[in-house]
N, C-alpha and C. Protein backbone atom coordinates (compact mmCIF):
# COMPACT_ATOMS: atom_id res chain seq x y z
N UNK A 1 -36.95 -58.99 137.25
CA UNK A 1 -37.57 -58.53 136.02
C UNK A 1 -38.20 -59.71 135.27
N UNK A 2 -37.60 -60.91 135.26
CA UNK A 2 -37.94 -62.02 134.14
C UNK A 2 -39.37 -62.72 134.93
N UNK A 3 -39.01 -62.56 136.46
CA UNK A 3 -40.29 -63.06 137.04
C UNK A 3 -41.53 -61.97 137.07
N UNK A 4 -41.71 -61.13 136.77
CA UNK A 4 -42.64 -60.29 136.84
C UNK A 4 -43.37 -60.63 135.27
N UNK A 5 -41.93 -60.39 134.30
CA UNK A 5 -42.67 -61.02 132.88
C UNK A 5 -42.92 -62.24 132.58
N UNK A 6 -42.80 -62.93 133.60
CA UNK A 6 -43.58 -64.60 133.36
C UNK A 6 -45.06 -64.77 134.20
N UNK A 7 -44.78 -63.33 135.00
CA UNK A 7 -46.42 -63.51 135.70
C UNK A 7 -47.16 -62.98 134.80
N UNK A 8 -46.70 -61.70 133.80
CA UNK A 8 -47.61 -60.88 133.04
C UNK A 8 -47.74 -61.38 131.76
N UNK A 9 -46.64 -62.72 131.21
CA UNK A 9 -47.25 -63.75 130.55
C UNK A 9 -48.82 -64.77 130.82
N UNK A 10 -48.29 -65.05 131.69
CA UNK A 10 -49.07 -66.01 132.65
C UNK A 10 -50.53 -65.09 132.48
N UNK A 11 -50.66 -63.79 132.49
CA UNK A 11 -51.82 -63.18 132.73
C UNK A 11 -52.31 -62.72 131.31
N UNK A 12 -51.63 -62.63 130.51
CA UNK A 12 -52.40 -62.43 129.10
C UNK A 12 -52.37 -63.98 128.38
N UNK A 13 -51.93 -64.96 128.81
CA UNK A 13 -52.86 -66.04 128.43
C UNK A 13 -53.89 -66.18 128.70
N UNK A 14 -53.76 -66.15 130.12
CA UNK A 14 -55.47 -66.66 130.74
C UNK A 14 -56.32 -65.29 130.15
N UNK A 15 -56.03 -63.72 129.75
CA UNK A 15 -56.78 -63.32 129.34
C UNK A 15 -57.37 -63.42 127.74
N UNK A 16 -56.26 -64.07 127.18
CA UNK A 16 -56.40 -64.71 126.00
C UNK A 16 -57.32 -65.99 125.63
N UNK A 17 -57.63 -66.75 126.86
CA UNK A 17 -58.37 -67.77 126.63
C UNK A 17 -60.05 -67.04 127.02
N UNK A 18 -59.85 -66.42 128.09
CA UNK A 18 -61.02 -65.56 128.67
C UNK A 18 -61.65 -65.12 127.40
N UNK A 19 -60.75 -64.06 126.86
CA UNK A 19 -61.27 -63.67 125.41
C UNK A 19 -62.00 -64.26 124.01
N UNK A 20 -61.29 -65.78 123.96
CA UNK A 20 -61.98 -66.45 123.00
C UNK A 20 -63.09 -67.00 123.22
N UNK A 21 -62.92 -67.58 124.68
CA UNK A 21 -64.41 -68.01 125.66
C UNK A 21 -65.65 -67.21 125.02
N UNK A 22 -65.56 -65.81 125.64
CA UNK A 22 -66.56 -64.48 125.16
C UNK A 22 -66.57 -64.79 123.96
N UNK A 23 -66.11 -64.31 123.10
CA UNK A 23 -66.04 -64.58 121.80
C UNK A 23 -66.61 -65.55 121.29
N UNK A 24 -66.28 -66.48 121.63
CA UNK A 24 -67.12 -67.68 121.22
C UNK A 24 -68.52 -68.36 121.75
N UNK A 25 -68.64 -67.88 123.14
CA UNK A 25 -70.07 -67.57 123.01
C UNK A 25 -71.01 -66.67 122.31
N UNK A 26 -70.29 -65.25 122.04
CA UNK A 26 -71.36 -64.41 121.49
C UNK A 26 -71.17 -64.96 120.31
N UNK A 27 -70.46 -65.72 119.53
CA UNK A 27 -70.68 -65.92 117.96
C UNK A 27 -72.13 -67.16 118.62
N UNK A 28 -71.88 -67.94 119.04
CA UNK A 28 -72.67 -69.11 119.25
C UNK A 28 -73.90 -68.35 119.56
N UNK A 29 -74.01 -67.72 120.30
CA UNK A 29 -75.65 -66.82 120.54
C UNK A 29 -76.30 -66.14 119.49
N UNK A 30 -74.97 -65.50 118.54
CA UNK A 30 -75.65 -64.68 116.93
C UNK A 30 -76.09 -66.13 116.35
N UNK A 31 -75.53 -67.29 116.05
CA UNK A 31 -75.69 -68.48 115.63
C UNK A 31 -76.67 -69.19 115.79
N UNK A 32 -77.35 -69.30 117.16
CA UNK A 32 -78.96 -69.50 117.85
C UNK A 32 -79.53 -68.91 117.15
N UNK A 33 -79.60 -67.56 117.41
CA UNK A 33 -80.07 -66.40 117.34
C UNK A 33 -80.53 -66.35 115.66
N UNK A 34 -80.09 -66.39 115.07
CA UNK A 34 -79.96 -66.51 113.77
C UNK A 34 -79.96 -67.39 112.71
N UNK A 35 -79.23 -68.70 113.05
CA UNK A 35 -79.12 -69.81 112.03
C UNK A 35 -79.83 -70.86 112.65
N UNK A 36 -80.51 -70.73 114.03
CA UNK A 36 -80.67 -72.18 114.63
C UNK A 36 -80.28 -72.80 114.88
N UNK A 37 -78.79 -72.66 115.24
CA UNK A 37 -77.90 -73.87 115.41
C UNK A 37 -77.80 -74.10 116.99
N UNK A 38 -77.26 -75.21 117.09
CA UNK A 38 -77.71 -75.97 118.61
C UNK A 38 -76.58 -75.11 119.24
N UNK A 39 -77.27 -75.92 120.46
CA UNK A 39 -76.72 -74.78 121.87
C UNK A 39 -75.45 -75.80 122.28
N UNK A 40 -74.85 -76.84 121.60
CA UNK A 40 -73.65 -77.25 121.87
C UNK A 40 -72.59 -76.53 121.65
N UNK A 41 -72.82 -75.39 120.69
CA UNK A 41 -71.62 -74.57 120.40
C UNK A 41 -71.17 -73.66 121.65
N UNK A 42 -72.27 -73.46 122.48
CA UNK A 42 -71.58 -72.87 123.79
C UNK A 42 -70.24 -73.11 124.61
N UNK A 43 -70.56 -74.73 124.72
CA UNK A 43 -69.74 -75.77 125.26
C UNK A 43 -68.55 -75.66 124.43
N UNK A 44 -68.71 -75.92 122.92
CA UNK A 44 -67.73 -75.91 122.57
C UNK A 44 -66.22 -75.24 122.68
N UNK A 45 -66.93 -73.55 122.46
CA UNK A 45 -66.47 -72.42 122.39
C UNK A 45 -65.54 -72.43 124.17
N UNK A 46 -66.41 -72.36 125.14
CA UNK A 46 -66.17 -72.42 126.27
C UNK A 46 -64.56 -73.44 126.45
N UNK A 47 -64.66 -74.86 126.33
CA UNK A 47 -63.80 -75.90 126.36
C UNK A 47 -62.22 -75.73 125.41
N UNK A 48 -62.97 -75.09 123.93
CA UNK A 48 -61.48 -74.58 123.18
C UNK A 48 -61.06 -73.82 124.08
N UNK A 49 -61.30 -72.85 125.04
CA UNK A 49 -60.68 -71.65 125.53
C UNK A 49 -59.62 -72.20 126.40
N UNK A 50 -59.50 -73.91 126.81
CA UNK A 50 -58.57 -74.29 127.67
C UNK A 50 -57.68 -74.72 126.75
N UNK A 51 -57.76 -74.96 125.65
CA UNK A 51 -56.59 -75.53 124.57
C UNK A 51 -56.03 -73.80 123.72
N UNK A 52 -56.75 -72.88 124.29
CA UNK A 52 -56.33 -71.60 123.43
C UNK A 52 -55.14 -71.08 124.51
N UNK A 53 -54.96 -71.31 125.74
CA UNK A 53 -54.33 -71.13 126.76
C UNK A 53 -53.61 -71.91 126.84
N UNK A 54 -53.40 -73.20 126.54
CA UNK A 54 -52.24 -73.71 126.26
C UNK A 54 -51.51 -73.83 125.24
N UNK A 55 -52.10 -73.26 124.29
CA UNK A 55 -51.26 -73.25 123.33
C UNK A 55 -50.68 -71.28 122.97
N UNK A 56 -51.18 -70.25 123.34
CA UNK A 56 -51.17 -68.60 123.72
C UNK A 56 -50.13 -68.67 124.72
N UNK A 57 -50.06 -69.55 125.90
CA UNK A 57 -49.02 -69.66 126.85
C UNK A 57 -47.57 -69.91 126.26
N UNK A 58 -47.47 -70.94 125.70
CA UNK A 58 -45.90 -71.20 125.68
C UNK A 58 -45.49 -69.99 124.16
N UNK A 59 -46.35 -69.46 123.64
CA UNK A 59 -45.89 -68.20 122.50
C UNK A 59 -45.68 -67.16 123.15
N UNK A 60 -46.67 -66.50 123.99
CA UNK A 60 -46.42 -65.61 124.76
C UNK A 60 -45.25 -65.99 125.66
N UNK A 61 -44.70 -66.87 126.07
CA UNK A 61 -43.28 -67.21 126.87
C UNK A 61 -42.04 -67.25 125.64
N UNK A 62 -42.19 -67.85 125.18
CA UNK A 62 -40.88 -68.09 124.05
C UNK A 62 -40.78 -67.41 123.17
N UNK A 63 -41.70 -66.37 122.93
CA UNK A 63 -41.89 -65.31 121.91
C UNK A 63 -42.08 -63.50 122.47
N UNK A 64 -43.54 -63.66 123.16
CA UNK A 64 -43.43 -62.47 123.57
C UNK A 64 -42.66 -61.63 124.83
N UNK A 65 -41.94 -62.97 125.77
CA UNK A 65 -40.98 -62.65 126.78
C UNK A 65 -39.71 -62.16 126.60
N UNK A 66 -39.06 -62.47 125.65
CA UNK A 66 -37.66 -62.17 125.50
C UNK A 66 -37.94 -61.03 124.21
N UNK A 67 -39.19 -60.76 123.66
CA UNK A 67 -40.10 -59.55 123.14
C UNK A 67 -39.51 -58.46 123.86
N UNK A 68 -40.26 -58.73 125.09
CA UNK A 68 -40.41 -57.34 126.20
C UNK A 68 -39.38 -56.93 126.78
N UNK A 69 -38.25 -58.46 127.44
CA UNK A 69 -36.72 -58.05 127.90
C UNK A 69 -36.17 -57.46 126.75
N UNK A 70 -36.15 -57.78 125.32
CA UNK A 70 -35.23 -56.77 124.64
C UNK A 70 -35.84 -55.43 124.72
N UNK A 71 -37.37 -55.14 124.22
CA UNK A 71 -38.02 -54.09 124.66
C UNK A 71 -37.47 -52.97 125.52
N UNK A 72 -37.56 -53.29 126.80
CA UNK A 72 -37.35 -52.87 128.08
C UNK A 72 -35.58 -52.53 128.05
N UNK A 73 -34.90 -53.87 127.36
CA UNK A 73 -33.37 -53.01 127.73
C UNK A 73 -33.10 -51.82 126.56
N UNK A 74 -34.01 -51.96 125.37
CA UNK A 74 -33.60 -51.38 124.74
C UNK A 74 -33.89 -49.85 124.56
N UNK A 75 -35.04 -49.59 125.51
CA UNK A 75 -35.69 -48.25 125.79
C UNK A 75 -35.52 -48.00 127.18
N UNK A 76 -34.19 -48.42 127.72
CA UNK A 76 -33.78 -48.66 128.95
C UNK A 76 -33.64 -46.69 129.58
N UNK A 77 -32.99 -46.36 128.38
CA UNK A 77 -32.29 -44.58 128.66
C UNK A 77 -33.04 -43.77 128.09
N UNK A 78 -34.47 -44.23 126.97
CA UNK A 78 -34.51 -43.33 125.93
C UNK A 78 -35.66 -42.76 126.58
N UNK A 79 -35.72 -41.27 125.90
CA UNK A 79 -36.76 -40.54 126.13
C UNK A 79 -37.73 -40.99 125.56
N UNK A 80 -38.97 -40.93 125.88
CA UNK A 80 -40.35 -41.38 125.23
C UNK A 80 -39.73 -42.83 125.21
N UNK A 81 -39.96 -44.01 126.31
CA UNK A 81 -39.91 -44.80 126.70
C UNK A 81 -41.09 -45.59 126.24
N UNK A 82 -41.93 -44.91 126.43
CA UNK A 82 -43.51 -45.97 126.47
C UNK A 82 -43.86 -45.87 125.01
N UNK A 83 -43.47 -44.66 124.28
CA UNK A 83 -44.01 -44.67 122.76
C UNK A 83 -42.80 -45.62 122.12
N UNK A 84 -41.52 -45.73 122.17
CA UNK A 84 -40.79 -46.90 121.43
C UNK A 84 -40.74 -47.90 121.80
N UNK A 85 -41.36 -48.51 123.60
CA UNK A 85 -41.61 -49.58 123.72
C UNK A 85 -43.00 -50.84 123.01
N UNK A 86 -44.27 -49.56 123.30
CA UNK A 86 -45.18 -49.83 122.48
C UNK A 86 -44.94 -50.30 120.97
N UNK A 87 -44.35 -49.65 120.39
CA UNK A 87 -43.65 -49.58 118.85
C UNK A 87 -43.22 -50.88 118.65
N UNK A 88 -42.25 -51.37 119.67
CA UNK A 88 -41.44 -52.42 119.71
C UNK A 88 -42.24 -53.66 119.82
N UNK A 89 -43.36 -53.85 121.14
CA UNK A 89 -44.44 -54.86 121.21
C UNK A 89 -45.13 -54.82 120.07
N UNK A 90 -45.56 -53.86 119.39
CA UNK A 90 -46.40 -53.72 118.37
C UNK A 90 -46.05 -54.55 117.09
N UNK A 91 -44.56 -54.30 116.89
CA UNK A 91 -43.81 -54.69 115.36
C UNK A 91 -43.71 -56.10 115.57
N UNK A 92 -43.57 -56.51 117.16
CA UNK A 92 -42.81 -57.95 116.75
C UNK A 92 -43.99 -58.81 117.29
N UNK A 93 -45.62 -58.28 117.22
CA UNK A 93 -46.51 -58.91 117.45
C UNK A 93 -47.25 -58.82 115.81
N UNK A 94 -46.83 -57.83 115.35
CA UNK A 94 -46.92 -58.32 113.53
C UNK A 94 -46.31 -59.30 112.97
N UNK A 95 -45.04 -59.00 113.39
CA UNK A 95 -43.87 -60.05 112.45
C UNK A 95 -44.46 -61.59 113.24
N UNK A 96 -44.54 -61.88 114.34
CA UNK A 96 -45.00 -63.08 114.86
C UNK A 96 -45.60 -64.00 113.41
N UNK A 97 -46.52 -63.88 112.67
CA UNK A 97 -46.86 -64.15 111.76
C UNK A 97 -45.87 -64.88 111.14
N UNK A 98 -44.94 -64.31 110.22
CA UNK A 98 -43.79 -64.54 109.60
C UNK A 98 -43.08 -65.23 110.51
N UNK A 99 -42.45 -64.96 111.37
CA UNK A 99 -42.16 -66.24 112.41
C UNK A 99 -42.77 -67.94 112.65
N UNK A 100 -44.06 -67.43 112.61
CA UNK A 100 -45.25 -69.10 113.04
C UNK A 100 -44.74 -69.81 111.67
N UNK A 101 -45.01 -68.90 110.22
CA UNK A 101 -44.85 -69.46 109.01
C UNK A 101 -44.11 -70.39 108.84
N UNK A 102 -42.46 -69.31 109.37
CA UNK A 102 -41.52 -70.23 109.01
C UNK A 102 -41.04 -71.52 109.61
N UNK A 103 -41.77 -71.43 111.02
CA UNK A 103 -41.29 -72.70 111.90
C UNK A 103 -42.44 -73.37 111.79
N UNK A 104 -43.50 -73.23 110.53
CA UNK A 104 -44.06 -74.16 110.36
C UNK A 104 -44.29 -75.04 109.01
N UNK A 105 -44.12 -74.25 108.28
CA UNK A 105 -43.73 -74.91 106.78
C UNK A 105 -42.32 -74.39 105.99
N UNK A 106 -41.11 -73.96 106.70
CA UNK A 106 -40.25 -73.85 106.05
C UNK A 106 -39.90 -73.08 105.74
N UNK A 107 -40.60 -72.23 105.01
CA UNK A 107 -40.20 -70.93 103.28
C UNK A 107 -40.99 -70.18 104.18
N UNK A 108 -40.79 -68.82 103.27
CA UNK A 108 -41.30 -67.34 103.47
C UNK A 108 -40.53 -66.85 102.20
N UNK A 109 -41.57 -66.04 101.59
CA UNK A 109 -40.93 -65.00 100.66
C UNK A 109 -42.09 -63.47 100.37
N UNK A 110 -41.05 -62.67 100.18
CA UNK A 110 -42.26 -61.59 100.43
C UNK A 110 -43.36 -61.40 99.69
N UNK A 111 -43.46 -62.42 98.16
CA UNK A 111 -43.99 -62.07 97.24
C UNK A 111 -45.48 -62.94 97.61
N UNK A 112 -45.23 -63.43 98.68
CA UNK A 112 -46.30 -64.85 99.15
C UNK A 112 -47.20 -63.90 100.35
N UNK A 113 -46.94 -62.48 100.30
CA UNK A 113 -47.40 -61.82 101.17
C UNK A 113 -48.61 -62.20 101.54
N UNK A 114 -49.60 -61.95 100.75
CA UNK A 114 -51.03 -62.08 100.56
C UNK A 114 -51.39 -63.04 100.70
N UNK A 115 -50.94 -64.69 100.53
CA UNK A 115 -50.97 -65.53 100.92
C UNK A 115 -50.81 -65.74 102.84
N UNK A 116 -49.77 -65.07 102.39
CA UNK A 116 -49.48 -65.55 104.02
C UNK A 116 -50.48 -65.46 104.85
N UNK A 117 -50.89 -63.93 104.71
CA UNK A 117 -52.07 -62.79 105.50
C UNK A 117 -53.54 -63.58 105.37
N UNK A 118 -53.45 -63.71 104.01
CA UNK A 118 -54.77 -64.97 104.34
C UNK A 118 -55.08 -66.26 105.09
N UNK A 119 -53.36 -66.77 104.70
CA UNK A 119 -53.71 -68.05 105.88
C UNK A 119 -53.81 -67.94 107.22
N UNK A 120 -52.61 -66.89 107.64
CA UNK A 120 -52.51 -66.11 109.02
C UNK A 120 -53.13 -65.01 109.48
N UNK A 121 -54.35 -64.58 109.03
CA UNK A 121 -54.70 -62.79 109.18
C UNK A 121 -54.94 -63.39 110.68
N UNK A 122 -55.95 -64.17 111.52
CA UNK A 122 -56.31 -64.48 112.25
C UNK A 122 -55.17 -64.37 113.43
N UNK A 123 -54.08 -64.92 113.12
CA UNK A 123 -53.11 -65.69 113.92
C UNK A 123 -52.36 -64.27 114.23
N UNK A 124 -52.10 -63.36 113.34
CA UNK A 124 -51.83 -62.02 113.27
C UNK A 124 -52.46 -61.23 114.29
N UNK A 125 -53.61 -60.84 114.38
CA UNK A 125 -54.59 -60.12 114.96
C UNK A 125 -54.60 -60.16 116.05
N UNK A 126 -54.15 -61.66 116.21
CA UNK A 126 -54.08 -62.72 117.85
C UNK A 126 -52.97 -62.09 118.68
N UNK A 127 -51.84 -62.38 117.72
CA UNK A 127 -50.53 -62.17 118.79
C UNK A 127 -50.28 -60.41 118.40
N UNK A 128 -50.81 -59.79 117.58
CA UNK A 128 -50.98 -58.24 118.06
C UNK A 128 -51.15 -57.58 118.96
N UNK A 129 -52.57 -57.96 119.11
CA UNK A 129 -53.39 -57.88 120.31
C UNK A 129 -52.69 -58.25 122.05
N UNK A 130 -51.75 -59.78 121.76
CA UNK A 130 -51.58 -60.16 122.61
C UNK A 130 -50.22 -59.55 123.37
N UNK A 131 -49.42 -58.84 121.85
CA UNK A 131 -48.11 -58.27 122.83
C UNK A 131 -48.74 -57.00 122.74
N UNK A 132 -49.91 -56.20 122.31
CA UNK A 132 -50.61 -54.71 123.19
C UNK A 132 -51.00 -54.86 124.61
N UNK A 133 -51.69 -55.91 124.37
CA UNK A 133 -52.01 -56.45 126.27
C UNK A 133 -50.34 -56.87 127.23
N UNK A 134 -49.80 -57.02 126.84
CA UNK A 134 -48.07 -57.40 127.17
C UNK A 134 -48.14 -56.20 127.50
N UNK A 135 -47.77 -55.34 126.18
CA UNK A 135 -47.32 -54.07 126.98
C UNK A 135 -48.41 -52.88 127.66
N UNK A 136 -49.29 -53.63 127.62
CA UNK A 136 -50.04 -52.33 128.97
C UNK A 136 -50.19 -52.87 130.42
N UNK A 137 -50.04 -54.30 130.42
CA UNK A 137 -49.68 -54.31 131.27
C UNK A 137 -48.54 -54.52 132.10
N UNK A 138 -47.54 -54.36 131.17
CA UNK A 138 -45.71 -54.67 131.82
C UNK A 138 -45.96 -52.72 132.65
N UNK A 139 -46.74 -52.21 131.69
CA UNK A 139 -46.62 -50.40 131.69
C UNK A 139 -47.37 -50.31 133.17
N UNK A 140 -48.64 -51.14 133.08
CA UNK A 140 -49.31 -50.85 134.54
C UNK A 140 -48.60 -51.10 135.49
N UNK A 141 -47.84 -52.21 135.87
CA UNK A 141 -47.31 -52.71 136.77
C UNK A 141 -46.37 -52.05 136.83
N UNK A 142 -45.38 -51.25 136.06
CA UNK A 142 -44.00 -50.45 136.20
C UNK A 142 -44.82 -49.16 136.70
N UNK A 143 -45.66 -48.41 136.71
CA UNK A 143 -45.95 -47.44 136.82
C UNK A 143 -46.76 -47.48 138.48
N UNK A 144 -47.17 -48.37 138.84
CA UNK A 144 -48.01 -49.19 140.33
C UNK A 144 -46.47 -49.62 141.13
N UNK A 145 -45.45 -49.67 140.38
CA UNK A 145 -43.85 -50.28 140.74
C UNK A 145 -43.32 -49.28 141.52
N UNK A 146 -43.25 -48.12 140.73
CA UNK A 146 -42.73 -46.92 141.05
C UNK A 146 -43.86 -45.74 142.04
N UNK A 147 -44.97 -45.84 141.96
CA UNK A 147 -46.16 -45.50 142.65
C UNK A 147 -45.27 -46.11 144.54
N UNK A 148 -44.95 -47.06 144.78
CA UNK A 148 -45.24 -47.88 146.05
C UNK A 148 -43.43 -48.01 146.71
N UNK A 149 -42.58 -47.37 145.67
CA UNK A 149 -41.40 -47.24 146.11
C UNK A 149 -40.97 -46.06 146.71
């Protein structure tokens, strides 16, 4: 089980860097396109995508892995499996946020909400996204699992 979720780590990083790549070319092309700005931003965009993967990798391991093993044991018996697992990737790819905060400046309080969301909306959006891709594909592969048994 833990090796299957370190490959399907392993695979929403690299689709995580893939993603900013795109991303960061099409901003750089609206940017041509629009502001005139030089065509170094291609490069740029392109080159962060290897530092977005190393740094998406070890969160998605130390964060969204032991995510999915509690996930998984914890919707181990239950009916509607995939709707409280989803639920589960979903919540603790919100809270991630509040997590980065605190192991990075210390404090958290709820009243700093709005603060937080502003400094982090980005960082939020990121690891949302990144334990939805977690769990569709822990779901593809369990479902391709049981398909071949």
């Amino acid at each position: 089980m833990v090796g299957r979720k370190l490959n399907t780590a392993l695979v929403v990083a690299s689709i995580n860097a893939i993603l900013y790549a795109v991303i960061s070319v099409i901003i750089a092309i609206i940017g041509k396109l629009r502001f005139n700005e030089p065509d170094a931003l291609y490069l740029a965009g392109v080159g962060a995508s290897l530092f977005v993967f190393l740094y998406s990798l070890p969160g998605v391991v130390l964060y969204g892995l032991p995510v999915s093993v509690l996930s998984e044991y914890v919707t181990k018996h239950v009916k509607r499996r995939k709707i409280y697992s989803f639920i589960i990737h979903l919540l603790f790819g919100v809270t991630f946020v509040f997590f980065f905060q605190t192991i990075t400046e210390q404090r958290i309080a709820i009243r700093e909400l709005q603060t937080i969301l502003n400094k982090y909306g980005l960082i939020m959006i990121f690891s949302t996204l990144s334990s939805v891709l977690f769990w569709f594909i822990e779901e593809v592969k369990r479902r391709n699992r049981k398909q071949f048994q």
